[in-house]
Protein backbone atom coordinates (compact mmCIF):
# COMPACT_ATOMS: atom_id res chain seq x y z
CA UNK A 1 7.45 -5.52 16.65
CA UNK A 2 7.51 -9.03 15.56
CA UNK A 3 4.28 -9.66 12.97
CA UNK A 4 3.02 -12.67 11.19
CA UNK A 5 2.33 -11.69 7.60
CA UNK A 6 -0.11 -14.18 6.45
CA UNK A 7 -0.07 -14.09 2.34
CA UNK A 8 3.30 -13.05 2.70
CA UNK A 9 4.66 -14.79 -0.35
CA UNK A 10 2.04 -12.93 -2.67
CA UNK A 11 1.58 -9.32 -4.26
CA UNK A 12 0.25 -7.16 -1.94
CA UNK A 13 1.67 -9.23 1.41
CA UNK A 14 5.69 -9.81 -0.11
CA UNK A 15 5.55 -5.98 -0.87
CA UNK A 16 4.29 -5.32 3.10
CA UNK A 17 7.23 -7.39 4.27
CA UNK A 18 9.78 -5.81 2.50
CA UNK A 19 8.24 -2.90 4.19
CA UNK A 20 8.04 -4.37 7.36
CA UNK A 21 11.81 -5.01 7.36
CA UNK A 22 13.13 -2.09 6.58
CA UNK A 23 11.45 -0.08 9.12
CA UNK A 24 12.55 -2.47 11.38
CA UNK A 25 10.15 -4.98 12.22
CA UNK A 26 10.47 -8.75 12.16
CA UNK A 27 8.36 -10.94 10.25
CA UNK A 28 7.14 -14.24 10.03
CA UNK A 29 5.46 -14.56 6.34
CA UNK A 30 2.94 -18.10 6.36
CA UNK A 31 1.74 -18.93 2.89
CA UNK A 32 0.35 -22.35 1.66
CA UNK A 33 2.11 -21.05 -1.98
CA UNK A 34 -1.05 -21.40 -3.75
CA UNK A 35 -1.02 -18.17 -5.77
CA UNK A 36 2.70 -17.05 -3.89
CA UNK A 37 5.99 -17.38 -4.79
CA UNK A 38 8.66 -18.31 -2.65
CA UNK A 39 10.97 -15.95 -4.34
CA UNK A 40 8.86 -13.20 -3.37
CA UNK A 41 9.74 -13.72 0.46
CA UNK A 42 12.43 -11.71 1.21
CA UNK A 43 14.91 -13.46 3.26
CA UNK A 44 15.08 -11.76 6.21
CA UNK A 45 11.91 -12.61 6.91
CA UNK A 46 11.27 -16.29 8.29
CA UNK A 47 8.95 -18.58 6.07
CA UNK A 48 6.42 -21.06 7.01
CA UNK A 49 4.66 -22.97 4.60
CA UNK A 50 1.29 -23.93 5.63
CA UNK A 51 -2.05 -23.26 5.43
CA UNK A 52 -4.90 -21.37 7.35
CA UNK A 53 -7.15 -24.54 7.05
CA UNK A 54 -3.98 -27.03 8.80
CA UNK A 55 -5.08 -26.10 12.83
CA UNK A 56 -1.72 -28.41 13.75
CA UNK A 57 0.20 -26.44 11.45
CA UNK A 58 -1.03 -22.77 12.87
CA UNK A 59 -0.81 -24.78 16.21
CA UNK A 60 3.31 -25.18 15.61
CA UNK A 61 3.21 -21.84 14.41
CA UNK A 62 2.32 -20.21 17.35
CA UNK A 63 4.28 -22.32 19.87
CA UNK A 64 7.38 -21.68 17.41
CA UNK A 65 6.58 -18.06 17.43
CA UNK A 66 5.46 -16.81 21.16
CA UNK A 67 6.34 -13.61 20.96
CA UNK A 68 4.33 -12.70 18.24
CA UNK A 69 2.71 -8.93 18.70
CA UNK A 70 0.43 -8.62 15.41
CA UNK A 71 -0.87 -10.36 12.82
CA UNK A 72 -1.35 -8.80 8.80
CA UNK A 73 -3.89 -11.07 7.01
CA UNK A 74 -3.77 -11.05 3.16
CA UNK A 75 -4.14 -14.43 2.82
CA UNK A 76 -7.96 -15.29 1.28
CA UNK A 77 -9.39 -16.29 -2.17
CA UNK A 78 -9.81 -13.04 -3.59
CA UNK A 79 -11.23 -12.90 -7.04
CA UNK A 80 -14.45 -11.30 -7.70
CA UNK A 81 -15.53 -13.18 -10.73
CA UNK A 82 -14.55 -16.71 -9.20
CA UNK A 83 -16.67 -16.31 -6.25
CA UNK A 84 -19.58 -15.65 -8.48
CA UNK A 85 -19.09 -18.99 -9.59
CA UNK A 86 -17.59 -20.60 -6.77
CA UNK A 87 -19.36 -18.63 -3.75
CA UNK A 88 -18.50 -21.41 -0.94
CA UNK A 89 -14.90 -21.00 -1.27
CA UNK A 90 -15.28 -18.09 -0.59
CA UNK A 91 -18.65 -17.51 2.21
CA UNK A 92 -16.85 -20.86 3.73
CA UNK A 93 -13.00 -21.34 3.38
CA UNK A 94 -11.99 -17.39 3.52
CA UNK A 95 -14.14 -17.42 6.86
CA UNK A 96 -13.03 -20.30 8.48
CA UNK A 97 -9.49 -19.71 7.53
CA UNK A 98 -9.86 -16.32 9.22
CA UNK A 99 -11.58 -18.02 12.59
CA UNK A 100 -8.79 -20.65 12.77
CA UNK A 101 -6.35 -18.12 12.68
CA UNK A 102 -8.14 -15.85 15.00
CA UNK A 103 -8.47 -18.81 17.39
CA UNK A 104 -4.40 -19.03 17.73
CA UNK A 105 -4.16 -16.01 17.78
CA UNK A 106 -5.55 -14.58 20.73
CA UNK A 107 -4.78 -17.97 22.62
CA UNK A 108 -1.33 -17.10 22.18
CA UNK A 109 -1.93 -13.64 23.48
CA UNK A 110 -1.76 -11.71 20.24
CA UNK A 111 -4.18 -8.26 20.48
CA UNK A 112 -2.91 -6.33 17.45
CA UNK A 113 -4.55 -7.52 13.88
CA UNK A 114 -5.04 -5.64 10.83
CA UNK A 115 -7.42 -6.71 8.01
CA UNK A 116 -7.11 -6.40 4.74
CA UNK A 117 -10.65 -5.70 3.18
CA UNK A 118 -11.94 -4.88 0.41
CA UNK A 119 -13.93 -1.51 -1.42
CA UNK A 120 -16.32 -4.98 -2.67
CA UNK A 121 -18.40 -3.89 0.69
CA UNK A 122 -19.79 -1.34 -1.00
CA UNK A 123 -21.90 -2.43 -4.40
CA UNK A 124 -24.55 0.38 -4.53
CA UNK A 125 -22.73 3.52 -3.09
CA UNK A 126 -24.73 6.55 -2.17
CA UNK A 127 -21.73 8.61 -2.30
CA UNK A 128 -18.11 8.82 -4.79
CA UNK A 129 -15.66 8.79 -3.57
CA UNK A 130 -16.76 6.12 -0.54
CA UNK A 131 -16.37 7.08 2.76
CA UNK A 132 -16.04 4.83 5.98
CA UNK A 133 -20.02 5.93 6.78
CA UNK A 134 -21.37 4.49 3.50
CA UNK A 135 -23.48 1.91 3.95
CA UNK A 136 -22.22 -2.15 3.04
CA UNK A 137 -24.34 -3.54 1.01
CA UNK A 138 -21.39 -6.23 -0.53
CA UNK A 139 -20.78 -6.88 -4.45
CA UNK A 140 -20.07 -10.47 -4.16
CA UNK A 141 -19.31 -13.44 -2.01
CA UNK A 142 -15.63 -11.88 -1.83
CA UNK A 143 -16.91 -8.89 -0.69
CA UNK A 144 -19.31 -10.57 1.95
CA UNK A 145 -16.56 -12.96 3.37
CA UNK A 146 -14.24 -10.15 4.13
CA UNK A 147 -17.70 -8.42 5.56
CA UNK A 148 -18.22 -11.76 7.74
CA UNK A 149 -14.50 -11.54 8.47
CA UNK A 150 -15.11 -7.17 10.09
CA UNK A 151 -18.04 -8.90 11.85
CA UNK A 152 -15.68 -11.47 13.68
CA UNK A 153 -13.09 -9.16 14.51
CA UNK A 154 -15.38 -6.67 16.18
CA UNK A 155 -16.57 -9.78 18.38
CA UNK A 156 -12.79 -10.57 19.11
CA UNK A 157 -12.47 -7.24 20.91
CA UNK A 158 -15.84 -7.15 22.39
CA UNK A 159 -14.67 -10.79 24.07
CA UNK A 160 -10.92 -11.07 24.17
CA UNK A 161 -9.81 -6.89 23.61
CA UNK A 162 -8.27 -7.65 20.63
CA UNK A 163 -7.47 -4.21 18.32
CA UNK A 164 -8.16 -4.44 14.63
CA UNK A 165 -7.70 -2.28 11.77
CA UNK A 166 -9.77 -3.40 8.66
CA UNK A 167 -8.20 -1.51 5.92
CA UNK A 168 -10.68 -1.36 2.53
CA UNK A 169 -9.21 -0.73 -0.33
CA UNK A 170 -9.17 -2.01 -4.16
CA UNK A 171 -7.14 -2.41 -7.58
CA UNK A 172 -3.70 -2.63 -5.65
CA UNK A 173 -1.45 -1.74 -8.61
CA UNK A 174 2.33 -1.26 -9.66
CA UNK A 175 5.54 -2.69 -8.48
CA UNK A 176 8.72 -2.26 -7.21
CA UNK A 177 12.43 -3.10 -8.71
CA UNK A 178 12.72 -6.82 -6.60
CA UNK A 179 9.48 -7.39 -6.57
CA UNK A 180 6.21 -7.21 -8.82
CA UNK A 181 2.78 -8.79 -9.72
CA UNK A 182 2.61 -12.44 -11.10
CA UNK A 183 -0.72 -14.39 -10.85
CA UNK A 184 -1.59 -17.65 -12.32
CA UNK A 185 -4.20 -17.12 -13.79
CA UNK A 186 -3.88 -13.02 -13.98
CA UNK A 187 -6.75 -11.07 -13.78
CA UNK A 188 -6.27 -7.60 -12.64
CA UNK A 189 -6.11 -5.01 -15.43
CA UNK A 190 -2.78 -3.55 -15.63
CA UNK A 191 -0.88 -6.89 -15.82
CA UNK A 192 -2.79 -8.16 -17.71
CA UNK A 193 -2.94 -4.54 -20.53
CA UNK A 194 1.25 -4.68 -20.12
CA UNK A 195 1.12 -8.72 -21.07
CA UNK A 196 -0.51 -7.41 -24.42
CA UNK A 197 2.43 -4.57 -24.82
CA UNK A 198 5.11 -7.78 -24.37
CA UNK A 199 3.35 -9.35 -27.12
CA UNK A 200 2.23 -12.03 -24.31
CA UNK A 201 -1.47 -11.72 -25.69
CA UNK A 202 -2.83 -10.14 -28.85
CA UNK A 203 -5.38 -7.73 -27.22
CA UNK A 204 -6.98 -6.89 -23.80
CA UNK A 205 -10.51 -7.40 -23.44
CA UNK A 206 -12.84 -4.64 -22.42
CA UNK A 207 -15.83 -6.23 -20.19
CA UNK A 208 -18.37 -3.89 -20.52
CA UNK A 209 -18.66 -0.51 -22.60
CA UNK A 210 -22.41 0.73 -21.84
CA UNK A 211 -21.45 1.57 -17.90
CA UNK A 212 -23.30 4.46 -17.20
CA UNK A 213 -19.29 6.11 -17.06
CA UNK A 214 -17.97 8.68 -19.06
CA UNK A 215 -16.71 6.66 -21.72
CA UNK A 216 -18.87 3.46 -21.06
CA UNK A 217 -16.31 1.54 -19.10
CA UNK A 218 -15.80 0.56 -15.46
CA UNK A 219 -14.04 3.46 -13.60
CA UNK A 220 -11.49 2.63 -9.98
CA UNK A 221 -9.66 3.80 -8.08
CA UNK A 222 -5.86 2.22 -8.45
CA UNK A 223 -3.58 2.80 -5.46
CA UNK A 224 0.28 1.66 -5.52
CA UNK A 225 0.95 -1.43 -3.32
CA UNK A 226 3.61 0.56 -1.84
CA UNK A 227 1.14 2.92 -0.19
CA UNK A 228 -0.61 -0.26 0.72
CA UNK A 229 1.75 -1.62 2.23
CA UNK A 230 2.69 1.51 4.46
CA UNK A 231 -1.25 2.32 5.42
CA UNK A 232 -0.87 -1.34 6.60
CA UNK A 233 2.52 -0.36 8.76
CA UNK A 234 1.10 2.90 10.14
CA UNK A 235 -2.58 1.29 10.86
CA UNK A 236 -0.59 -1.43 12.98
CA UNK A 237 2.16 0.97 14.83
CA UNK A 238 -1.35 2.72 15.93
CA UNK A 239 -3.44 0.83 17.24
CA UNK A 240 -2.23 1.27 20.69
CA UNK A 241 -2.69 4.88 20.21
CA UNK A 242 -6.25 4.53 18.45
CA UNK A 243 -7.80 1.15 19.65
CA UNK A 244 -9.10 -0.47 16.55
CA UNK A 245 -10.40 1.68 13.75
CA UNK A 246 -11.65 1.02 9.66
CA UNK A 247 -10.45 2.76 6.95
CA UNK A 248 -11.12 3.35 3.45
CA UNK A 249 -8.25 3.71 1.28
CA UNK A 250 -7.69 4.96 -2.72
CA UNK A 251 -6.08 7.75 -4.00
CA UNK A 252 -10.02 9.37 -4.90
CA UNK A 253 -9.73 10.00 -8.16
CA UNK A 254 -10.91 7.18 -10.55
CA UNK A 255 -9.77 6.17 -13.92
CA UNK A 256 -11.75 3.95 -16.23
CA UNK A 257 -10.55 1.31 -18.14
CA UNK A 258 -10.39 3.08 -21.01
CA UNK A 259 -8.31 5.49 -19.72
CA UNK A 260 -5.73 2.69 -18.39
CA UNK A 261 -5.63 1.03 -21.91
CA UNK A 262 -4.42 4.98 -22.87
CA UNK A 263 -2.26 5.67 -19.81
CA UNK A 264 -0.26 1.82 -20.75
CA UNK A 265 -0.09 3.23 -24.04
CA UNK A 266 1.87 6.26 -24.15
CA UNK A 267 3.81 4.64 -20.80
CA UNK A 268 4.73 1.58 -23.30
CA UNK A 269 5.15 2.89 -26.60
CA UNK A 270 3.09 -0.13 -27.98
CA UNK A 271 -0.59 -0.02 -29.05
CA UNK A 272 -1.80 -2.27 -26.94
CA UNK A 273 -5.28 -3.48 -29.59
CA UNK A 274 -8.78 -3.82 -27.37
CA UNK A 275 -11.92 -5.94 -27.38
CA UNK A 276 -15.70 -4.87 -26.20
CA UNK A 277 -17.05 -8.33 -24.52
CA UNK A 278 -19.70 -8.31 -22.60
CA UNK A 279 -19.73 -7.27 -18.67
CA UNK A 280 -18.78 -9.70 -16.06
CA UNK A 281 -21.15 -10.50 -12.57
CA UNK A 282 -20.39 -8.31 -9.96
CA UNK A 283 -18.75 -5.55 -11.17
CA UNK A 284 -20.33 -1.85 -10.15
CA UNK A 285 -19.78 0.83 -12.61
CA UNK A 286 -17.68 2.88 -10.41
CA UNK A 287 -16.11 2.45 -6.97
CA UNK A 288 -13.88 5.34 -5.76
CA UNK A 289 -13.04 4.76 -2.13
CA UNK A 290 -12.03 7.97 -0.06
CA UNK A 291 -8.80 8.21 1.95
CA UNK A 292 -9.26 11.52 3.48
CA UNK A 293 -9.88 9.60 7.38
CA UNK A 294 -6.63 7.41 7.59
CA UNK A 295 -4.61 10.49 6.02
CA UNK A 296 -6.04 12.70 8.82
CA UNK A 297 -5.82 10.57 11.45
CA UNK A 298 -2.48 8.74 10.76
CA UNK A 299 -0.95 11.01 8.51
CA UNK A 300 -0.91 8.10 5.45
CA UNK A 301 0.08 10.06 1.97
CA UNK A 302 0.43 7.53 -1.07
CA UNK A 303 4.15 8.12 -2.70
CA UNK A 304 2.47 7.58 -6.21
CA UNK A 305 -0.79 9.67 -6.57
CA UNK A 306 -1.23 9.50 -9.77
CA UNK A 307 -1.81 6.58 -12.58
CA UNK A 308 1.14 7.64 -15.29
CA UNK A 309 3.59 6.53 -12.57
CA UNK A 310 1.67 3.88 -11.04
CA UNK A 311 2.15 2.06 -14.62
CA UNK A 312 5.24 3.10 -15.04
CA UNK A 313 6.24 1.42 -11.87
CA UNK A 314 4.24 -1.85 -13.26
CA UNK A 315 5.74 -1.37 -16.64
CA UNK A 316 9.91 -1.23 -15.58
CA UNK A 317 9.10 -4.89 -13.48
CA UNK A 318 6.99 -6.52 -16.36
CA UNK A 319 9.33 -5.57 -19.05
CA UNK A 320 12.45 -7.03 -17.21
CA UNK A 321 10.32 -9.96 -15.48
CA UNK A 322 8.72 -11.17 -18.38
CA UNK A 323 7.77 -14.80 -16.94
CA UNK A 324 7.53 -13.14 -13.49
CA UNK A 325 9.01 -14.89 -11.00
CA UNK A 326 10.01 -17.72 -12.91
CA UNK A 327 11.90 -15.79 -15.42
């Protein structure tokens, strides 16, 4: 298939192209490069740079691109903590982004579209791990946007029969060889506890140790953006098969951070010091999402199950990409 791979030039959506290509799909990658890197886009893939806002732009897209037969949308303000403080670019611009896209989309004739969600539906879980019945009761503007987001796309195939796959998941982690994490500003955990073992910061801060947790701290679920990437590839070769469907993904164990300050550790060598601060807005003490549906259903088994060599993936791109991609 040919797929448009909005977000294409960032973490989770550079690591689904690569994927893309080498099972043997074609793919368009549009980023506006706000938090993406050029160098990121592989390049056999073809690169627009635009944004989901610019309707010309997405207009020239589409008439460039006809024969487009999915769409993969990463592309979205995604920080928990920022839309606490910023909610509207968040409840706004990540919806209307989405629409605008949508609206192309299916006036060029495009019926395949996969999501990429969030485990942020789900701030007061009845059940661990989270299952695709548990009620959404969202942990933040993120979380409701990408909630607004489900709501639109089961409207789309109501109206125009377009098949979706919203794929929930949290705390992509680890790397690969060509291609790895680099955010500006980084906030996700393992970056940011490896920048400490490169001497890039003196100490990682814990937010939070009286969690009601084992150990105090937050506990998730961290699943390799590898395994992402291919739940993301099987979820869109399916939906002819399945029509559209939602899944929750994580490998359902959880870890807390604690227990990733440890794992970085012995993974590193260094000591890697740590901080108590106090907790940030809109972080649950535990989210665990289950995968047992999407592995059932579509056969989806992550290639790194467990944390050690999740890091270790993380650890081999940090420690030879230093400055990321501009090093």
């Amino acid at each position: 298939m040919k797929i448009l791979v909005t977000g294409g030039a960032g973490y989770i959506g550079s690591m689904t192209t690569a994927e893309l290509l080498a099972a043997g799909h074609q793919v368009v990658v549009l980023d506006n490069l706000y938090q993406g890197h050029r160098a990121a886009v592989p390049p056999e893939a073809t690169f627009v740079q635009a944004d989901l806002a610019d309707r010309v732009a997405l207009a020239r897209l589409f008439a460039d691109h006809p024969d487009i037969d999915g769409i993969m949308h990463f592309a979205s303000y995604t920080l928990v903590g920022e839309s606490m403080d910023k909610p509207l670019l968040y409840l706004r611009d990540n919806l209307v982004n989405a629409a605008n896209l949508l609206e192309y989309a299916v006036a060029a004739g495009v019926r395949r579209f996969i999501l990429s969600s969030t485990a942020n539906l789900f701030d007061d879980p009845a059940r661990m791990p989270i299952d695709e019945h548990e009620r959404i009761v969202p942990g933040s503007p993120y979380g409701e946007s990408k909630f607004f987001i489900e709501r639109v796309l089961a409207w789309f195939e109501r109206i125009y029969g377009l098949r979706y796959c919203c794929l929930r998941y949290f705390n992509a982690s680890g790397d690969t060889p060509n291609r790895g994490e680099d955010h500006d500003p980084e906030t996700h955990l393992i970056p940011l506890v490896l920048q400490v073992a490169l001497g890039q910061r003196p100490h990682i801060t814990v937010f939070g140790d009286d969690y009601p947790t084992p150990d105090g701290t937050c506990v998730r679920d961290y699943i390799h953006v590898v395994d992402l990437a291919q739940a993301h590839i099987l979820a869109m070769e399916s939906l002819d098969q399945f029509g559209s469907q939602v899944y929750n993904l994580g490998n359902g164990s959880g870890f807390s951070v604690l227990e990733v300050i440890e794992t970085a550790r012995k993974v590193t060598g260094h000591p890697i010091p740590h901080v108590i601060g106090p907790r940030r807005a809109g972080d649950p003490a535990t989210l665990v999402a289950s995968s047992t549906t999407i592995r059932a259903k579509l056969g989806w088994q992550p290639r790194y199950p467990d944390l050690e060599a999740i890091i270790a993936s993380a650890w081999e791109w940090h420690r030879t990409h230093p400055q990321g991609y501009a090093g």
